[in-house]
N, C-alpha and C. Protein backbone atom coordinates (compact mmCIF):
# COMPACT_ATOMS: atom_id res chain seq x y z
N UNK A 1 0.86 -1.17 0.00
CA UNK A 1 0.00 0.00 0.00
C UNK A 1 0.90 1.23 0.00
N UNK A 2 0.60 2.40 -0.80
CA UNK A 2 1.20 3.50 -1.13
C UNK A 2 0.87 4.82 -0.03
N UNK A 3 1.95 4.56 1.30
CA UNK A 3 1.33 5.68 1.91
C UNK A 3 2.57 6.83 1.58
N UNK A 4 1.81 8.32 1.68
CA UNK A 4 1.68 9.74 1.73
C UNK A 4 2.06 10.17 3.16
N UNK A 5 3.31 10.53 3.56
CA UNK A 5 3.46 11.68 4.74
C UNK A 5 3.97 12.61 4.70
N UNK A 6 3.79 13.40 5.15
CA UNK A 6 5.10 15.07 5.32
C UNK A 6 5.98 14.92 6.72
N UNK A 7 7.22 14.98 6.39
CA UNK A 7 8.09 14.68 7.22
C UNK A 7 8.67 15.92 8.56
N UNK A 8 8.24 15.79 9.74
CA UNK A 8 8.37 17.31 10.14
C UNK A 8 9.69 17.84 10.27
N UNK A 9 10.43 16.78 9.92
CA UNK A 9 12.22 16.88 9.99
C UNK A 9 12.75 18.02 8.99
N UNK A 10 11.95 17.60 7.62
CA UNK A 10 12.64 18.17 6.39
C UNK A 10 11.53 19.04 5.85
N UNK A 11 10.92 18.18 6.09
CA UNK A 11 9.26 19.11 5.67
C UNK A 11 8.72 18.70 4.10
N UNK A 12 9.44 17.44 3.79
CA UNK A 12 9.34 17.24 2.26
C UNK A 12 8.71 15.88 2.84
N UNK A 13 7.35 15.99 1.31
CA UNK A 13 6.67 14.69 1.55
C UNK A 13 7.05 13.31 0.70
N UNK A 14 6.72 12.08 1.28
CA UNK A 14 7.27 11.27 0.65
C UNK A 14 6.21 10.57 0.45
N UNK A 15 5.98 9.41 -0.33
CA UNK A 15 5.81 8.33 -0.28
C UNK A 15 6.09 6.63 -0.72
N UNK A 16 5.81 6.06 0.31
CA UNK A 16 6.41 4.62 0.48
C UNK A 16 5.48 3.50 0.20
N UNK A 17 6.18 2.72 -0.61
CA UNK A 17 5.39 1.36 0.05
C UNK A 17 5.56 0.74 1.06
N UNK A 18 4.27 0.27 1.68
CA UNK A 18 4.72 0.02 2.94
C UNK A 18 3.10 -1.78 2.98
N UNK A 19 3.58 -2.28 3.06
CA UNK A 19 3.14 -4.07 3.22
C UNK A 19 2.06 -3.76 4.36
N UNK A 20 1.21 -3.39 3.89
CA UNK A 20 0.10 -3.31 5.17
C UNK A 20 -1.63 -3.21 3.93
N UNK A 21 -2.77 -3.52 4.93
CA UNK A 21 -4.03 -3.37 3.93
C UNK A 21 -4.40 -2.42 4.24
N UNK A 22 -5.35 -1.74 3.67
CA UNK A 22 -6.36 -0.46 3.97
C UNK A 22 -6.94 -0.90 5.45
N UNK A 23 -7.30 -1.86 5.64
CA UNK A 23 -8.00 -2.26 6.74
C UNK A 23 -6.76 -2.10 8.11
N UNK A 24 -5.75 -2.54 7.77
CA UNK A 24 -4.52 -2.42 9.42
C UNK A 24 -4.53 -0.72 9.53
N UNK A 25 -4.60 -0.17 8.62
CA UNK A 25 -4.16 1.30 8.36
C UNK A 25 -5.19 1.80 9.11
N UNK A 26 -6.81 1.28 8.63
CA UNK A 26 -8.04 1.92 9.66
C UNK A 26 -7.87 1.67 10.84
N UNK A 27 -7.67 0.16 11.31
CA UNK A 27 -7.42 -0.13 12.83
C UNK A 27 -6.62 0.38 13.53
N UNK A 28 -5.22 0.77 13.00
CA UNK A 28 -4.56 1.85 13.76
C UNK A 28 -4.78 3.56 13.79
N UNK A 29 -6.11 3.58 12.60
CA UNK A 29 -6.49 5.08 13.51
C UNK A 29 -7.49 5.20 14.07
N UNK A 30 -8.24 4.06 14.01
CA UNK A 30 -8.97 4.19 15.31
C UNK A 30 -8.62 3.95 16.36
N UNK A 31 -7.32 3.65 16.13
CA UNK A 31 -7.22 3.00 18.49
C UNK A 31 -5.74 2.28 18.54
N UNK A 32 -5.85 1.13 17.37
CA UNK A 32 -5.46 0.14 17.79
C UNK A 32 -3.90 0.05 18.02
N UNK A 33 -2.94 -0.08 18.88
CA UNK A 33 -1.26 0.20 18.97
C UNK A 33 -0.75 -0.32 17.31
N UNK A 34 -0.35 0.26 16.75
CA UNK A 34 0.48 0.34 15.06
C UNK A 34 0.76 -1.39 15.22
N UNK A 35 1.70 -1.16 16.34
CA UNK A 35 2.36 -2.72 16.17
C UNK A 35 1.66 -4.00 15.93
N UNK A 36 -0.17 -3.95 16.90
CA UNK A 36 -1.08 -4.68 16.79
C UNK A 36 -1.76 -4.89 15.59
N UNK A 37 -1.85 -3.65 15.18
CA UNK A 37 -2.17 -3.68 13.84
C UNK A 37 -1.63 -4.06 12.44
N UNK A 38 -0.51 -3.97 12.70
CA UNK A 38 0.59 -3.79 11.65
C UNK A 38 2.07 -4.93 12.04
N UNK A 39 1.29 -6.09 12.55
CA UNK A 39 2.43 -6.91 13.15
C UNK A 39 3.67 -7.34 12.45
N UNK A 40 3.29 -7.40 11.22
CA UNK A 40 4.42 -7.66 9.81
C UNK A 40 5.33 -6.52 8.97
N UNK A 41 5.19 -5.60 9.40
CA UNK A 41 5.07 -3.88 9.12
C UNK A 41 6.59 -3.85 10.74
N UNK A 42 7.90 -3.51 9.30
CA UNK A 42 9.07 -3.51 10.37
C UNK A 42 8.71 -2.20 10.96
N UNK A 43 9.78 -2.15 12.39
CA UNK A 43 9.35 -0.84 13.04
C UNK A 43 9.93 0.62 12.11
N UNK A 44 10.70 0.47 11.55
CA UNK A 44 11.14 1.78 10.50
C UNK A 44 10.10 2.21 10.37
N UNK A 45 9.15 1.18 9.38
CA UNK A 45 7.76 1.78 8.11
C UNK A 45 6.15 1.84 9.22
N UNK A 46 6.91 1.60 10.46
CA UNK A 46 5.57 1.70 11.17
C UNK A 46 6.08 3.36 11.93
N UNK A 47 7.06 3.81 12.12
CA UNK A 47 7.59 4.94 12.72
C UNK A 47 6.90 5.83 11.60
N UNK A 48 7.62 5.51 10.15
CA UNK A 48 6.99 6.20 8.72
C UNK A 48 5.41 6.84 9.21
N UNK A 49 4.99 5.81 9.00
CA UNK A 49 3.44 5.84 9.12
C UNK A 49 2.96 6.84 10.45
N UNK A 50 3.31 6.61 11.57
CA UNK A 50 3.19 7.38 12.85
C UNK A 50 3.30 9.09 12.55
N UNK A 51 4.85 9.24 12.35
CA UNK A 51 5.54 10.04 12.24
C UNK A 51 5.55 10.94 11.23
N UNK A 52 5.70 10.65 10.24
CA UNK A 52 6.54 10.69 8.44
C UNK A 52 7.66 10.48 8.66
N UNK A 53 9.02 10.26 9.76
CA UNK A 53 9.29 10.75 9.29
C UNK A 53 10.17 9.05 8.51
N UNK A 54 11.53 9.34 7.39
CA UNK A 54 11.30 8.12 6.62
C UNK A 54 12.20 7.23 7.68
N UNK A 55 12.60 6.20 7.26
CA UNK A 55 14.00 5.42 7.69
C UNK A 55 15.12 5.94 7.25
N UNK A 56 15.33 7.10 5.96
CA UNK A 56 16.61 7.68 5.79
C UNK A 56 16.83 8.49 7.04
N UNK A 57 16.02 9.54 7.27
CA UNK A 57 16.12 11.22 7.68
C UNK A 57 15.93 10.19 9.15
N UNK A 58 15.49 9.46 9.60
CA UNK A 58 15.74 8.67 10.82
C UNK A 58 16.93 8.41 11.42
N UNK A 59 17.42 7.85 11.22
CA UNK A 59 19.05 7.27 10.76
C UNK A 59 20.01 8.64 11.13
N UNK A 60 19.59 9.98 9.84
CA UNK A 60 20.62 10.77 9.67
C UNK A 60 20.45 11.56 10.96
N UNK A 61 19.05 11.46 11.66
CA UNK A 61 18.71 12.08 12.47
C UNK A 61 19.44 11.67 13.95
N UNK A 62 18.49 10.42 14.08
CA UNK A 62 18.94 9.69 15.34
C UNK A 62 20.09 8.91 15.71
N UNK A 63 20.70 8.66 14.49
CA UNK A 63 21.69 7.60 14.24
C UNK A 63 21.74 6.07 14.28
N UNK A 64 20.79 5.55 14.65
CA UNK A 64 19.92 4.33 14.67
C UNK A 64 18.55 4.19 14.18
N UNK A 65 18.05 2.93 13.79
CA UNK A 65 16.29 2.87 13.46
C UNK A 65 15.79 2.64 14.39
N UNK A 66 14.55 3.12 14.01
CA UNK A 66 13.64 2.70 15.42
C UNK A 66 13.50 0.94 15.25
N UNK A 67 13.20 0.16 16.72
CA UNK A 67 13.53 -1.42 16.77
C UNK A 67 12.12 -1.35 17.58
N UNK A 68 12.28 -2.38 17.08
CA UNK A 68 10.84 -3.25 17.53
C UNK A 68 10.99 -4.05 19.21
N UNK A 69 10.05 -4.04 20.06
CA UNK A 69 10.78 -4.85 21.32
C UNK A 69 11.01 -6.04 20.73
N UNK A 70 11.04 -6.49 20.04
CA UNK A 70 11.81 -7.96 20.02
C UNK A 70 13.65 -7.73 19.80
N UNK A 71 13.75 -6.83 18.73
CA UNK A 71 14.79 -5.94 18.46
C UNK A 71 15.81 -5.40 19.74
N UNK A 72 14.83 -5.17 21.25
CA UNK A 72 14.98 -4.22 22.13
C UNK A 72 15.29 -4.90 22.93
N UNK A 73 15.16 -6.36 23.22
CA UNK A 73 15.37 -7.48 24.21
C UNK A 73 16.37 -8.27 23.75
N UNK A 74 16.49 -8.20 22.51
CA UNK A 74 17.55 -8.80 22.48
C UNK A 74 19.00 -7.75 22.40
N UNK A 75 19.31 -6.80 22.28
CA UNK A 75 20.46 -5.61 22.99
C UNK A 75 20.58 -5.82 24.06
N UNK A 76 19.21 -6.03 25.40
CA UNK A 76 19.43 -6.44 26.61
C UNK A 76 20.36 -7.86 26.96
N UNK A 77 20.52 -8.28 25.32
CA UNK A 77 21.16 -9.82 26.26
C UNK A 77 20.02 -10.74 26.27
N UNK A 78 18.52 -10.81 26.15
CA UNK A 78 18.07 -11.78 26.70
C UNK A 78 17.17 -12.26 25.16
N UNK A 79 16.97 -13.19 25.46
CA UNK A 79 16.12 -14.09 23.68
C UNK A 79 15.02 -14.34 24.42
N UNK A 80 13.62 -14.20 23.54
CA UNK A 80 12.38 -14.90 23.71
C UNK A 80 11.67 -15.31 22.79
């Protein structure tokens, strides 16, 4: 699916494909946590979606991508 954001970093809009249906896209604006919705949807293109802003200007920004807790537990050292 072809989503549309404006990035508040750069202020230039992009858009991405991003592996999600019209339907995960509704459930996460009505309520539902992105991740629940969008369980297959890496955390980069779910930040995208949140945010705008992309996985480049992320990166150049933060210096890392945003990680998923599975991503986040395992830095801690621990596997589940």
């Amino acid at each position: 699916m072809l989503i549309t954001r404006t990035s508040p970093i750069s202020g230039a809009t992009h858009s991405l494909e991003v592996n999600c249906t019209p339907e995960q896209l509704a459930a996460w604006e009505v309520g539902t946590l992105i991740q629940d919705a969008m369980p297959d949807v890496e955390a980069p293109l779910r930040e995208y979606i949140k945010s705008g802003i992309t996985p480049q200007e992320w990166v150049q920004s933060f210096g890392r991508p945003p990680c998923s807790a599975k991503c986040r537990v395992r830095r801690l050292g621990r596997r589940g």
